[in-house]
Protein backbone atom coordinates (compact mmCIF):
# COMPACT_ATOMS: atom_id res chain seq x y z
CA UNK A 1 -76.82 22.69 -33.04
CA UNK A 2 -79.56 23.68 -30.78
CA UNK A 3 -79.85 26.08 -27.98
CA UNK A 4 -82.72 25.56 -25.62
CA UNK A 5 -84.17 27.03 -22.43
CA UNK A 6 -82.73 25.04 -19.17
CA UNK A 7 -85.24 22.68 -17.48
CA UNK A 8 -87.96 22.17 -20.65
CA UNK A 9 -87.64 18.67 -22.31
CA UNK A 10 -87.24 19.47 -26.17
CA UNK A 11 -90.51 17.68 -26.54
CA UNK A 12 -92.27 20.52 -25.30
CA UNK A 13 -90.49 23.07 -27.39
CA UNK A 14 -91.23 24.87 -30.43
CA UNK A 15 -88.34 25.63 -32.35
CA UNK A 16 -87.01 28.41 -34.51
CA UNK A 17 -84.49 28.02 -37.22
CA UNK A 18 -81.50 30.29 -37.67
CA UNK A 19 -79.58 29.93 -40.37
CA UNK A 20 -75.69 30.13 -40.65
CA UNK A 21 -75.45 33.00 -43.05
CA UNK A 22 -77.91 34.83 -40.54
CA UNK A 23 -75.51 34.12 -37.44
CA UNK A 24 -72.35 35.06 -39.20
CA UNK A 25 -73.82 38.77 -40.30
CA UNK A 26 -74.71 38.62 -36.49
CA UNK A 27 -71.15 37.93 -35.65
CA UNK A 28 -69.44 40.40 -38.32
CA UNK A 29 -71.62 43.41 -37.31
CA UNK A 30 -72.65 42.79 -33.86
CA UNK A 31 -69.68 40.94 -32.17
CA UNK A 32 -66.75 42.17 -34.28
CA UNK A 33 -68.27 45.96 -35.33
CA UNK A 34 -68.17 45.61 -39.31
CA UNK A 35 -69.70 47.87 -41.37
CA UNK A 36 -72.65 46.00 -43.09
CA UNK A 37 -71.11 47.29 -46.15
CA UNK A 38 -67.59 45.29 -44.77
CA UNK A 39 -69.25 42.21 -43.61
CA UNK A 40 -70.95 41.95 -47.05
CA UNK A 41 -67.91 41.87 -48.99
CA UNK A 42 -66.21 39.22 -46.34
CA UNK A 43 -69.52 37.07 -46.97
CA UNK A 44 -69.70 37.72 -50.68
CA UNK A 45 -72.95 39.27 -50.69
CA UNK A 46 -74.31 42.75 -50.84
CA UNK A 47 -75.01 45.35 -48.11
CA UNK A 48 -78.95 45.19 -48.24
CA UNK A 49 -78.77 40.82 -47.96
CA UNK A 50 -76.82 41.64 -44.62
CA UNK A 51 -79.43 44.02 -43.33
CA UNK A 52 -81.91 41.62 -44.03
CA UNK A 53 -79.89 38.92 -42.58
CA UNK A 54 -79.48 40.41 -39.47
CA UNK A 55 -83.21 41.83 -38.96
CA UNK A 56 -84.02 38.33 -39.59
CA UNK A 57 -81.66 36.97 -36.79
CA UNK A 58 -82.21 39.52 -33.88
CA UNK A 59 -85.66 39.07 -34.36
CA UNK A 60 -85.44 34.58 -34.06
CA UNK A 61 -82.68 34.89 -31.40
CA UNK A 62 -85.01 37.68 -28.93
CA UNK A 63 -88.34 35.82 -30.00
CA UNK A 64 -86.49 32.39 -28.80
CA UNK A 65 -84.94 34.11 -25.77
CA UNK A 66 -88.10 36.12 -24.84
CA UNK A 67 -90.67 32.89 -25.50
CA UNK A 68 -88.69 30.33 -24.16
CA UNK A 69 -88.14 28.35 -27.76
CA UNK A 70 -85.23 26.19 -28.64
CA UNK A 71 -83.19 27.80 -31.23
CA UNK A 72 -81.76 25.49 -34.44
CA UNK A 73 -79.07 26.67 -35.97
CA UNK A 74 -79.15 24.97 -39.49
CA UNK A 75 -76.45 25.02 -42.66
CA UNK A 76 -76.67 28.22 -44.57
CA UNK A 77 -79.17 29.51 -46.58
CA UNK A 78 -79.01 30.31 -49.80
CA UNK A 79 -78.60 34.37 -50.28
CA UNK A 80 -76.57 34.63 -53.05
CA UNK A 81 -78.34 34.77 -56.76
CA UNK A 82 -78.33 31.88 -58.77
């Protein structure tokens, strides 16, 4: 799925990638007011991968809103340990 500024072909785009895990910490803490410590255990990961997570994410989604970039939002990445 990608989001892109109205007006630019996506030709003339850079893109940044978001990744699924990133957007769902986004939407536990930020939409639906979750602990980080609560949205951790509903992902299945601990409370210092979801601050990462969404440091990572605020920082694509305002650097794609604020630079005019398309953003991707790709399949999840891999946060948990193998």
């Amino acid at each position: 799925m990608i989001y892109k500024p109205i007006g630019i072909p996506m030709t003339e785009l850079q893109h940044i990638t978001i990744y699924r895990d990133e957007l769902e910490a986004m939407r536990l803490c930020d939409l639906l007011d979750m602990t980080q410590e609560t949205a951790g255990n509903k992902m299945g990961i601990s409370r210092g991968t979801v601050q990462r997570l969404l440091s990572s994410a605020r920082k694509k989604i305002i650097k794609a809103v604020a630079e005019r970039k398309a953003l991707c939002i790709e399949k999840e990445e891999n946060t948990k340990p193998t």
